[in-house]
Each structure stands twice: as C-alpha cells, then as structure tokens.
C-alpha atoms as a PDB file:
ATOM      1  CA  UNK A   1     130.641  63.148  77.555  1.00  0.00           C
ATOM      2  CA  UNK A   2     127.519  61.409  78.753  1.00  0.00           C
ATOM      3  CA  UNK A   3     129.512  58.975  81.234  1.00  0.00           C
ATOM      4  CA  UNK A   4     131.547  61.916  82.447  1.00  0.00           C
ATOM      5  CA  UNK A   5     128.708  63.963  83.158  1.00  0.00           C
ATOM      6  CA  UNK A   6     126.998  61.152  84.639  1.00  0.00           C
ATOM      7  CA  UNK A   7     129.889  60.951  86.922  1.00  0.00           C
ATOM      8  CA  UNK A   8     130.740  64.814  87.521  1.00  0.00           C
ATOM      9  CA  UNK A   9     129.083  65.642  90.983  1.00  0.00           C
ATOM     10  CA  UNK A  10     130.159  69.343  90.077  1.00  0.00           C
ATOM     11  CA  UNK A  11     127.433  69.338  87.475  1.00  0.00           C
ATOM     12  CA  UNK A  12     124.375  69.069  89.795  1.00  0.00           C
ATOM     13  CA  UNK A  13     125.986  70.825  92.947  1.00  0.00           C
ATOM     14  CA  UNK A  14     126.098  74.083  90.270  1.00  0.00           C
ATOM     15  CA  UNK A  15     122.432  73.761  89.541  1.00  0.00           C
ATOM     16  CA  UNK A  16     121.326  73.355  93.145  1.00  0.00           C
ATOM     17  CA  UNK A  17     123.013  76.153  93.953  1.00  0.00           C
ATOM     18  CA  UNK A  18     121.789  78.342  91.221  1.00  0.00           C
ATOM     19  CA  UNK A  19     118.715  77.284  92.089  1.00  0.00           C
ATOM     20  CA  UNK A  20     119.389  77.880  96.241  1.00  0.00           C
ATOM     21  CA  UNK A  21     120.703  81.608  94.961  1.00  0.00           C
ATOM     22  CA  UNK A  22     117.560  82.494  92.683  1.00  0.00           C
ATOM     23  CA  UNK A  23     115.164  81.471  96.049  1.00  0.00           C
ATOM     24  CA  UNK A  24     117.187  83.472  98.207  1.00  0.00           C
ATOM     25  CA  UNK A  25     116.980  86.281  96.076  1.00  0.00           C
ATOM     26  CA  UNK A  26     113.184  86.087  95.508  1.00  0.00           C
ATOM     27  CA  UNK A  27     113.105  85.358  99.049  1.00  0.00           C
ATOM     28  CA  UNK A  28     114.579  88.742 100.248  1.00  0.00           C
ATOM     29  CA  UNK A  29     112.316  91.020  97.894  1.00  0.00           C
ATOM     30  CA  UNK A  30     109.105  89.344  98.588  1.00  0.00           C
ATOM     31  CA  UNK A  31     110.487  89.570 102.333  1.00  0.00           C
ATOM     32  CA  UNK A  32     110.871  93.387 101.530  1.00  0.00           C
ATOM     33  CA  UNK A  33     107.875  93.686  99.520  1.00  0.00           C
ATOM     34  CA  UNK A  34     105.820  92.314 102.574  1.00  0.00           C
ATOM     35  CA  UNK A  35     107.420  94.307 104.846  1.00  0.00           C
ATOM     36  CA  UNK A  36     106.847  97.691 103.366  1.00  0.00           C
ATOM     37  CA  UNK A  37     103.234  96.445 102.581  1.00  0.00           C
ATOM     38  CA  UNK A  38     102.672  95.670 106.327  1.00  0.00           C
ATOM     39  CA  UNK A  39     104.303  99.283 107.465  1.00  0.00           C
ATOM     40  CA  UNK A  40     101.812 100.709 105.347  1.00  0.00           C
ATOM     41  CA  UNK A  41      98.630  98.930 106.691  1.00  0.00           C
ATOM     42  CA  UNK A  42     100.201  99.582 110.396  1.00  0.00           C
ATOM     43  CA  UNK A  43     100.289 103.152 110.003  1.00  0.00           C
ATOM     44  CA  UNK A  44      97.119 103.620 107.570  1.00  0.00           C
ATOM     45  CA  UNK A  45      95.501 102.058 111.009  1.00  0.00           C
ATOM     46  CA  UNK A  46      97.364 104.972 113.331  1.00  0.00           C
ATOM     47  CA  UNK A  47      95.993 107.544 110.536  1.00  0.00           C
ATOM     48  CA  UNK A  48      92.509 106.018 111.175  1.00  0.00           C
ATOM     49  CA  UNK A  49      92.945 106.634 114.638  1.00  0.00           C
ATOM     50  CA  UNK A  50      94.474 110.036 114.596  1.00  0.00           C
ATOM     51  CA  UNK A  51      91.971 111.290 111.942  1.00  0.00           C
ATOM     52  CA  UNK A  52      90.177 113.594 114.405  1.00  0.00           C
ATOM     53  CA  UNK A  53      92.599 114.273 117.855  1.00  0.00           C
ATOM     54  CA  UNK A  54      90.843 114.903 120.982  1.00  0.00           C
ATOM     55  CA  UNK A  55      90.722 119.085 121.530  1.00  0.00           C
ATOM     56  CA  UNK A  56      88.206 119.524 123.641  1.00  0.00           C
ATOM     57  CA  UNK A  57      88.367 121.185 126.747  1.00  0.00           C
ATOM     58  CA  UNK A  58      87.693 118.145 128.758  1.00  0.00           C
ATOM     59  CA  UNK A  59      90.155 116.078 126.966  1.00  0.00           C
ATOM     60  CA  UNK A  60      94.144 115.470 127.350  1.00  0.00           C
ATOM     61  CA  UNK A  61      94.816 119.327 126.855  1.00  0.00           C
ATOM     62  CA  UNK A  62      92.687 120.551 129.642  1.00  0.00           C
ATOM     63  CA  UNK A  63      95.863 121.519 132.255  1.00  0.00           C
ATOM     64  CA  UNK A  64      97.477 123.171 129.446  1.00  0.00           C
ATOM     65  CA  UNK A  65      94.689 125.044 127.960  1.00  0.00           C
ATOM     66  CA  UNK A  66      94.184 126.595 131.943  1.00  0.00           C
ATOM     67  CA  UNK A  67      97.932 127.617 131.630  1.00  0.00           C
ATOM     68  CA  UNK A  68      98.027 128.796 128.121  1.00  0.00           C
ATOM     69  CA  UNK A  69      94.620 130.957 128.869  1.00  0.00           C
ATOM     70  CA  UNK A  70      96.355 132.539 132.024  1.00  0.00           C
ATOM     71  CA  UNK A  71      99.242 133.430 130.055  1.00  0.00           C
ATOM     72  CA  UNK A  72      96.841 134.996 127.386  1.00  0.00           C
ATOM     73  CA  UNK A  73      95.846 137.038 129.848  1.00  0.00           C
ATOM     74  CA  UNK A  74      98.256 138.009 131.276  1.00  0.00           C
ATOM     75  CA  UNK A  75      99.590 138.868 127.335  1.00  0.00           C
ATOM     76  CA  UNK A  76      96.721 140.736 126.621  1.00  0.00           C
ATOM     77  CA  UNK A  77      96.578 143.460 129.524  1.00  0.00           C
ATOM     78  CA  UNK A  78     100.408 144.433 128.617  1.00  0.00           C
ATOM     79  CA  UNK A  79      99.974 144.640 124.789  1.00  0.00           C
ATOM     80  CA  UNK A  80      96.465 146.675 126.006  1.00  0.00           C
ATOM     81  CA  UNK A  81      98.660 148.896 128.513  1.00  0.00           C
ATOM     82  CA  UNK A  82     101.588 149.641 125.593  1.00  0.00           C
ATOM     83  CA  UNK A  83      98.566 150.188 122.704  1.00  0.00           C
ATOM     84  CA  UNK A  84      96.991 152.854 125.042  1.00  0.00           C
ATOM     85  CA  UNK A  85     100.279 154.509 125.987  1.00  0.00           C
ATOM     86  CA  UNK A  86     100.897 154.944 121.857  1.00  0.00           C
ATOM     87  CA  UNK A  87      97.684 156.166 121.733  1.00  0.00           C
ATOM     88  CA  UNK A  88      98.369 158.645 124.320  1.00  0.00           C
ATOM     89  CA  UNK A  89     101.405 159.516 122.825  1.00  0.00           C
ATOM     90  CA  UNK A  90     100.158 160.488 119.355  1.00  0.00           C
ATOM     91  CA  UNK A  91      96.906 161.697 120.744  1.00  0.00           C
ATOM     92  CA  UNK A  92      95.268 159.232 118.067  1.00  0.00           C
ATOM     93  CA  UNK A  93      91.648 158.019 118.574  1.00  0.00           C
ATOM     94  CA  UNK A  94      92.909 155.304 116.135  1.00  0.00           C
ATOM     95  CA  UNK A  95      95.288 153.982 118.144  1.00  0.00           C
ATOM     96  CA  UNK A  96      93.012 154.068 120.872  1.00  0.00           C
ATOM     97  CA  UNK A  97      89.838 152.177 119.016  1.00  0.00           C
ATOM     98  CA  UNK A  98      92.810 149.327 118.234  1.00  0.00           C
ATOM     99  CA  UNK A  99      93.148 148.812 121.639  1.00  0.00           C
ATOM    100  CA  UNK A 100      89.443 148.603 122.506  1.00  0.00           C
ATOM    101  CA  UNK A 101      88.428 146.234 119.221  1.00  0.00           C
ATOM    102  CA  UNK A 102      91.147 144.087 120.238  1.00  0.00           C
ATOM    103  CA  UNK A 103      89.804 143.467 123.844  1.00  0.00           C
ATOM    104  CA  UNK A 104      86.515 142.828 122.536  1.00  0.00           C
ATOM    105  CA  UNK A 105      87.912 140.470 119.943  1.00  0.00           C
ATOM    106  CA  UNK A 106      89.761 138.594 122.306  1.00  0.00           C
ATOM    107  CA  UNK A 107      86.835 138.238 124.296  1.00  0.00           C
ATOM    108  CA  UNK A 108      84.760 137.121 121.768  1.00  0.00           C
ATOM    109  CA  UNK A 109      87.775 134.786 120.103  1.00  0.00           C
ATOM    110  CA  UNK A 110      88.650 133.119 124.050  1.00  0.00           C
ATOM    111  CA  UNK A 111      84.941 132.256 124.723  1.00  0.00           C
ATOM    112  CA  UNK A 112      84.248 130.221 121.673  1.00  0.00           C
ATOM    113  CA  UNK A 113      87.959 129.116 120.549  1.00  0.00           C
ATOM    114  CA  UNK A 114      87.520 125.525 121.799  1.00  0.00           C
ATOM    115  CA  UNK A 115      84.262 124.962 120.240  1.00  0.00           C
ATOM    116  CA  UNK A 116      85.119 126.255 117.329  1.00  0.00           C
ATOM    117  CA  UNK A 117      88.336 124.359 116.741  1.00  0.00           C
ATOM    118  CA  UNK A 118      86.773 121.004 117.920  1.00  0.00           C
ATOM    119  CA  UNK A 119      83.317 121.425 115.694  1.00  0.00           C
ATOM    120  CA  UNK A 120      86.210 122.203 112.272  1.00  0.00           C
ATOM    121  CA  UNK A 121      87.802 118.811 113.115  1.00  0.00           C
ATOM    122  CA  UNK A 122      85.424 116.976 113.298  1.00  0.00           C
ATOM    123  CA  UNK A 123      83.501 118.477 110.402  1.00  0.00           C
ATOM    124  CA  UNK A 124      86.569 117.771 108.229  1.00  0.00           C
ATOM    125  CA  UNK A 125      87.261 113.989 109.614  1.00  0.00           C
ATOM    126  CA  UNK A 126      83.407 113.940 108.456  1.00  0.00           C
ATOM    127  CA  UNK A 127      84.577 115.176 104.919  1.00  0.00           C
ATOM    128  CA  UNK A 128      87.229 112.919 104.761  1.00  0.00           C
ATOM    129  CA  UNK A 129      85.481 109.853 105.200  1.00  0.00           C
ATOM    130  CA  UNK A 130      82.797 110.780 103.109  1.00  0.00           C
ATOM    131  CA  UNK A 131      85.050 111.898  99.671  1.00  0.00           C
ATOM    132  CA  UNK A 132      86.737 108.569 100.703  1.00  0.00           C
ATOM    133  CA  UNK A 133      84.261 106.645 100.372  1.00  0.00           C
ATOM    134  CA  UNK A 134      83.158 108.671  96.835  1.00  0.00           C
ATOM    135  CA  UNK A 135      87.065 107.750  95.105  1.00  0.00           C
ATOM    136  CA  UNK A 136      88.552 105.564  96.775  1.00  0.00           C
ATOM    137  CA  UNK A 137      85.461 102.888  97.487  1.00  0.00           C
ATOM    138  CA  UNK A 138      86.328 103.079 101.649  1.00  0.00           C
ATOM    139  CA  UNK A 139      85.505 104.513 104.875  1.00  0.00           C
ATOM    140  CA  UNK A 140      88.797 104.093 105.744  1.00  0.00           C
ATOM    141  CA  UNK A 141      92.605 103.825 105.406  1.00  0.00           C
ATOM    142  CA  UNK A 142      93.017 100.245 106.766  1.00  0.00           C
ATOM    143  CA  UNK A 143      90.381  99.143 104.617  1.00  0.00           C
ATOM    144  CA  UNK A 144      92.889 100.702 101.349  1.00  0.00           C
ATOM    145  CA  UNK A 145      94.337  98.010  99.599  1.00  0.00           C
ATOM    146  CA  UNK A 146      95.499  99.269  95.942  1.00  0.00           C
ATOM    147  CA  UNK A 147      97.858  96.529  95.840  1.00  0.00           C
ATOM    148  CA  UNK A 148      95.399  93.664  96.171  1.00  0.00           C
ATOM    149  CA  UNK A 149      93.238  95.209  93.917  1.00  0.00           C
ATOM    150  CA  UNK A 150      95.707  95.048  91.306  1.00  0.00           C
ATOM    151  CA  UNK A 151      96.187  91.074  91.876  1.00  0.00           C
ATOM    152  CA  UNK A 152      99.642  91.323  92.955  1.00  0.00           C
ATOM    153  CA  UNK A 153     100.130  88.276  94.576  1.00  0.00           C
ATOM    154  CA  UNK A 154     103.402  87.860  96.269  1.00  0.00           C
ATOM    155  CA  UNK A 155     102.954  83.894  97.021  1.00  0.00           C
ATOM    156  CA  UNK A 156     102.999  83.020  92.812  1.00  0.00           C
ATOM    157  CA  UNK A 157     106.190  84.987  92.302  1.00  0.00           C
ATOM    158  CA  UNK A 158     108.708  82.644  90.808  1.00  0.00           C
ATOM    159  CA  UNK A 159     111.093  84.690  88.744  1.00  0.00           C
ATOM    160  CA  UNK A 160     113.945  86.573  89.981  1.00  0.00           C
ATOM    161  CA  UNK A 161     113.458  89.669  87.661  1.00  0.00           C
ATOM    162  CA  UNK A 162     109.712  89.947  88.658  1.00  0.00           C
ATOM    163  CA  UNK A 163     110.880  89.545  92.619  1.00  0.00           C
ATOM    164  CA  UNK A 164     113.433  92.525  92.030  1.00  0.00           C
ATOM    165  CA  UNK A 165     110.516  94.854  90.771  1.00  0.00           C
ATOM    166  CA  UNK A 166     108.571  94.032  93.464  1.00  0.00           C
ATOM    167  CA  UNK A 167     112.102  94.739  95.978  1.00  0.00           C
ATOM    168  CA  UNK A 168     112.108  97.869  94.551  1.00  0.00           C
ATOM    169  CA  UNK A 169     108.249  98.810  94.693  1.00  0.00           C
ATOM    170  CA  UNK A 170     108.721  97.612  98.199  1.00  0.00           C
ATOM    171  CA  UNK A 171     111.094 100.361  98.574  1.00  0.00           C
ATOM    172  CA  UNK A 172     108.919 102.901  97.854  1.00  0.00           C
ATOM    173  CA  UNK A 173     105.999 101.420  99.606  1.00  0.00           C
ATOM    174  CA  UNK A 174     108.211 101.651 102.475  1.00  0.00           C
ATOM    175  CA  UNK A 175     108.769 106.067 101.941  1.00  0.00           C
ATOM    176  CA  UNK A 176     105.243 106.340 101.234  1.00  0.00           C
ATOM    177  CA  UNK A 177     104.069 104.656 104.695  1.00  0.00           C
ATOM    178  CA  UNK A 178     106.799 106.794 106.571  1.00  0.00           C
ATOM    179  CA  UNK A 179     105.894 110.004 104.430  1.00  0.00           C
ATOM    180  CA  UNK A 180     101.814 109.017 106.013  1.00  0.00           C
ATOM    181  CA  UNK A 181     103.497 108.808 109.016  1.00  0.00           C
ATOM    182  CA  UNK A 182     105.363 112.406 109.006  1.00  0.00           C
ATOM    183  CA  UNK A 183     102.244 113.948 107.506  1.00  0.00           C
ATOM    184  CA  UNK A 184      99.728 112.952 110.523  1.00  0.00           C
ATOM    185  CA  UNK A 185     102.442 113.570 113.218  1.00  0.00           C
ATOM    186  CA  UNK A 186     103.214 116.377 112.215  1.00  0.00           C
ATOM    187  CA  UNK A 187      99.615 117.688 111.276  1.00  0.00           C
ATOM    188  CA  UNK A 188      98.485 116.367 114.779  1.00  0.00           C
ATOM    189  CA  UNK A 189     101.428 117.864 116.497  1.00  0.00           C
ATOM    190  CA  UNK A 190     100.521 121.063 114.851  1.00  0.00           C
ATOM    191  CA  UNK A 191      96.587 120.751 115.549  1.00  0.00           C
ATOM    192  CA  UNK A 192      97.898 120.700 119.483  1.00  0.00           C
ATOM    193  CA  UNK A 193     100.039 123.259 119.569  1.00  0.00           C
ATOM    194  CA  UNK A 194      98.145 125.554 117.767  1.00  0.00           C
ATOM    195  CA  UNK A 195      94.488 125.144 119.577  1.00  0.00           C
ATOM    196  CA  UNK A 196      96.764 124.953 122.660  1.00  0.00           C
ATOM    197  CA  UNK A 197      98.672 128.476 121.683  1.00  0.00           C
ATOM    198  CA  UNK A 198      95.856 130.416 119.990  1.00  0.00           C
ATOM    199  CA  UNK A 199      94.304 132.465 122.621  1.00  0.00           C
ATOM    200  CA  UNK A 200      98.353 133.761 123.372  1.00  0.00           C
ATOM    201  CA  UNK A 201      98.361 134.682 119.672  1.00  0.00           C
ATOM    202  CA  UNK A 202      94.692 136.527 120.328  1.00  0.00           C
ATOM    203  CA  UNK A 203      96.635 138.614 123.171  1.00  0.00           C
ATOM    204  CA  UNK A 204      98.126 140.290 120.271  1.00  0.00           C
ATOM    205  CA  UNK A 205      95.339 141.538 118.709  1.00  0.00           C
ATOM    206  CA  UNK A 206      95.187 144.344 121.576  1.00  0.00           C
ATOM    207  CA  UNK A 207      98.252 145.985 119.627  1.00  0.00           C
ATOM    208  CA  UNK A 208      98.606 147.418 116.274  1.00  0.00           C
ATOM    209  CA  UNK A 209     102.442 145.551 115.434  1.00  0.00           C
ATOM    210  CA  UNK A 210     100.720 142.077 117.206  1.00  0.00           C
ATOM    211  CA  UNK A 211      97.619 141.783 115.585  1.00  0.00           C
ATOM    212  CA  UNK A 212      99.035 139.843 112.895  1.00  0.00           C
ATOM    213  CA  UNK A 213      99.431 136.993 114.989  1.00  0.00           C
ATOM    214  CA  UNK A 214      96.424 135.807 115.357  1.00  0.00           C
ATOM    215  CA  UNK A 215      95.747 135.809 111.866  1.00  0.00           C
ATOM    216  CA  UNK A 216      98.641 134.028 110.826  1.00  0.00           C
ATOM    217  CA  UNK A 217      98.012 131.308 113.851  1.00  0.00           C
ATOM    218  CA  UNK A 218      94.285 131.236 112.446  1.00  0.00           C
ATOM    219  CA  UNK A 219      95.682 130.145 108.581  1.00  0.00           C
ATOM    220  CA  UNK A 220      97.967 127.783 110.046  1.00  0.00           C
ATOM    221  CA  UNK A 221      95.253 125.534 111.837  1.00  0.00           C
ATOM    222  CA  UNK A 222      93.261 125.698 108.853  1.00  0.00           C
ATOM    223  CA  UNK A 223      96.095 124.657 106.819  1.00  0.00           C
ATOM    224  CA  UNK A 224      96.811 121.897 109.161  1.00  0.00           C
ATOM    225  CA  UNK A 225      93.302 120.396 109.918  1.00  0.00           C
ATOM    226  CA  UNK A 226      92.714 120.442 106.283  1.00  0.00           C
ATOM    227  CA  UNK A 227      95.574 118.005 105.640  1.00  0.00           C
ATOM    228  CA  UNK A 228      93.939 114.664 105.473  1.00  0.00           C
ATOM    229  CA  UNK A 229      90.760 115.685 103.119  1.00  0.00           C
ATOM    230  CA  UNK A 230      93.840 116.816 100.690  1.00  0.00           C
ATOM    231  CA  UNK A 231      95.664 113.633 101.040  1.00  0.00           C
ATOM    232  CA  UNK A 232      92.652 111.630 100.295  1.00  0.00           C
ATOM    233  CA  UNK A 233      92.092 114.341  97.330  1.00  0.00           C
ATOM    234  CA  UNK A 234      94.802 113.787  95.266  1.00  0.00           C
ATOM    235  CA  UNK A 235      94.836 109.835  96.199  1.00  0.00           C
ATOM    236  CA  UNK A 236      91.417 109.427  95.228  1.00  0.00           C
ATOM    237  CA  UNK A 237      91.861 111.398  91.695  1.00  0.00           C
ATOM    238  CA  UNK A 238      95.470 109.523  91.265  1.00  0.00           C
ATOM    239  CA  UNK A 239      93.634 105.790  91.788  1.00  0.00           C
ATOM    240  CA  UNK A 240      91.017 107.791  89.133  1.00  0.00           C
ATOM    241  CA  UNK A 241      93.455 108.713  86.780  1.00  0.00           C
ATOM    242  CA  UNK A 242      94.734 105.255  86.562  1.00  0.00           C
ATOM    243  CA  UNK A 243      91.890 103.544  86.731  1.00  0.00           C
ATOM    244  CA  UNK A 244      90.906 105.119  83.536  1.00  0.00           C
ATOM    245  CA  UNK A 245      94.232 104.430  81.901  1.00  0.00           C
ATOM    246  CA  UNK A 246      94.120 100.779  82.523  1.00  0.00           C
ATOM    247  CA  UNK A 247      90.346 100.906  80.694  1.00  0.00           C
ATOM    248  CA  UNK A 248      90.543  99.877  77.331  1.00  0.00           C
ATOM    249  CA  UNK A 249      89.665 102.998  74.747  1.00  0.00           C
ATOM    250  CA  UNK A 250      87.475 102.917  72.238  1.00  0.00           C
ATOM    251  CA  UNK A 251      89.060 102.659  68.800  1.00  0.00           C
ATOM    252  CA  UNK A 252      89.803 106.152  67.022  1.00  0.00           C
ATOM    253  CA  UNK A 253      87.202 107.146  64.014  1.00  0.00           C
ATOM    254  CA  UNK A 254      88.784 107.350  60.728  1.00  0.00           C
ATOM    255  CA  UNK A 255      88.838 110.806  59.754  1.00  0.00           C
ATOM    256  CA  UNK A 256      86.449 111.729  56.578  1.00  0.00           C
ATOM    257  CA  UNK A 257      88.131 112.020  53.479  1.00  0.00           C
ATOM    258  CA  UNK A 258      88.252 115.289  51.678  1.00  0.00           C
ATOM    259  CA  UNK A 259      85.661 115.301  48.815  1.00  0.00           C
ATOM    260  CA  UNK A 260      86.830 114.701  45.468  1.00  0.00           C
ATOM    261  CA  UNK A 261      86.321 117.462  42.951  1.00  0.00           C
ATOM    262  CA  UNK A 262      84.661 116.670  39.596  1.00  0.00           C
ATOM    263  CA  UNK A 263      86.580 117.834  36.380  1.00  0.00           C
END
C-alpha cells in the first residue's frame, strides 16, 4: 500500500484540491465580509456629512423657498376669502376670529420659519455628537468601528466554518449599511421638503378644515430631524447592553440557610 500510494498521483492532486476549494471558500466570505465592512464605513462617512443639511435661506433651497413662499401666499388669501365667506354665512364671530388668528399666525410662522428650522438642526446635530461621544466613545460615525473593537481580524481566518460566519455577518453588515443609507436619505429628503413646503401648509391655518395642516407638517419635521439622535440612542445603549454582557459577573452569594430549631 505504501509503494502504491507512493506512486498514485491521484492521492496528492485530491489534497491540493481540497486544499485550493477550502481557500476559495474562505476567500469569498472574507471577500464579502470586507465588502460589507467597507459599505458601512462609506456611508457612516455620507451620514457624517449629511448630519446637519444646509436650510438656510441663503443655501441650495433659496429659488425654491421664493416660489414655495409666493405660493403660500397666494394659498393663504383664498383659504382667508372662503373662511370669511363661512363666517358671513353663519353670521359667526367664531368663524370670523379663525380667519383673523390665522393671518396673524401665518405672519408670525413665515417671518421666523427659516430660523427656526435651521437653529433645531443644528441644535440636534449638536446633540448627536455630544450623546455620541457619551456611549459610543466618538464624535463621529466614521470614527465607529464595533468590529475592530471586538478583534475580529479577517487576515488570521484560516478555517472554513469560521469564514462562513463571518460570510454571513457580512450579510447583514451589508442591510445594516443600506438600512443607514435609507434612514438619512430619506430623513434628509424629508428635512427638504418639509422646510421647503411649510409656509404652504401655514396657508391653511386661515381656515377652520386646513388648520390641521400645519400642525401635522410641524410633527413631521420634528419627527424627521430627530432621527439621527435616536439612531445613535438605541446604538449607544445596544453597544451598552453588550458591553455589560461580555463583563464577567460577580459570583452569586449562597443563600443563608434556614436556622435550625432546637428540640
């Protein structure tokens, strides 16, 4: 048996290709593990940058805020004009005093919309950074790196079963950076339309059945410029959370024993 496997070129061809088969497997997870890693650091950079979008009235929206403010307007004298024509109708000083209030909060809503909604984002991109940097030890999302911190280092993987974990992990490294990605699109998308649209929504409060506009359009930038400080939230109490389950725990105290009654 020793002379024929000596002589049996099958015998080491079928171990150099196990062998070629186990890199090429590890190859292709770490490949995918390093992919989805450098997704996530490429758009943990764009969140960096898109932390606190431009609104003021200087910036990219200033054409469209001139149009959107015409049309508000515009809005608000018909919604005035149909409100006072109720009023007239049901010969209601209520209806009336809607009408009126609503002017004057429009006024008072158009003249400092801008400020306000610029001075709220960057108060919250403040807050952000700062509860960043008090769970998750940064200033910022490129400077996040929860894998490294864990010592996962791809370049020692040598076992197949270990490189398919880390395939896998890749895979959901690679939802969580597009999930970032759909979040701050679509909170920054939101920001702009809404700062863009709010004085139209204001037109409304002229009117008794419009009114609720406004207030609806006000809730909905909150929700959206609050966004980030919640993502950072629940990732800073999540790396918390685990950090404290990875600590060892103290060892449990033996429970007293019940006295012994004397006969």
């Amino acid at each position: 048996m020793f002379v024929w496997d000596w002589w049996n070129p099958f015998s080491s061809l079928g171990s150099q290709a196990a062998k070629v088969a186990a890199d090429a497997w590890i190859a292709a997870c770490l490949s995918f593990w390093n992919a989805g890693l450098w997704l996530l650091r490429l758009v943990l950079g764009w969140m960096d940058a898109w932390l606190t979008p431009d609104l003021s009235g200087d910036g990219p929206g200033h054409d469209l805020y001139g149009t959107t403010f015409w049309i508000a307007g515009v809005l608000l004298v018909i919604m005035m004009l149909i409100q006072l024509g109720i009023a007239a109708f049901r010969r209601d000083g209520k209806s009336l005093g809607r009408a009126l209030v609503g002017v004057a909060q429009f006024m008072v809503i158009v003249g400092g919309w801008i400020g306000y909604t610029v001075a709220v984002t960057a108060a919250v991109g403040g807050l952000t950074r700062a509860c960043m940097e008090s769970l998750m030890n940064v200033t910022s999302w490129k400077q996040w790196a929860p894998f490294n911190a864990a010592g996962i280092d791809a370049k020692t993987i040598t076992d197949g079963g270990i490189a398919a974990v880390l395939g896998l992990l890749g895979l959901l490294v690679w939802l969580g950076a597009i999930a970032h990605l759909v979040v701050i699109l679509a909170r920054d998308a939101a920001l702009m339309v809404l700062v863009a649209t709010g004085p139209i929504a204001a037109a409304g409060l002229a009117n008794e059945t419009t009114r609720a506009w406004f207030w609806k359009m006000f809730r909905w930038f909150h929700a959206a410029v609050f966004t980030p400080l919640l993502v950072v939230i629940v990732t800073g109490v999540g790396m918390k959370f685990a950090a404290g389950c990875r600590s060892p725990r103290p060892a449990a105290l033996k429970p007293p024993s019940a006295p012994q009654c004397r006969r």
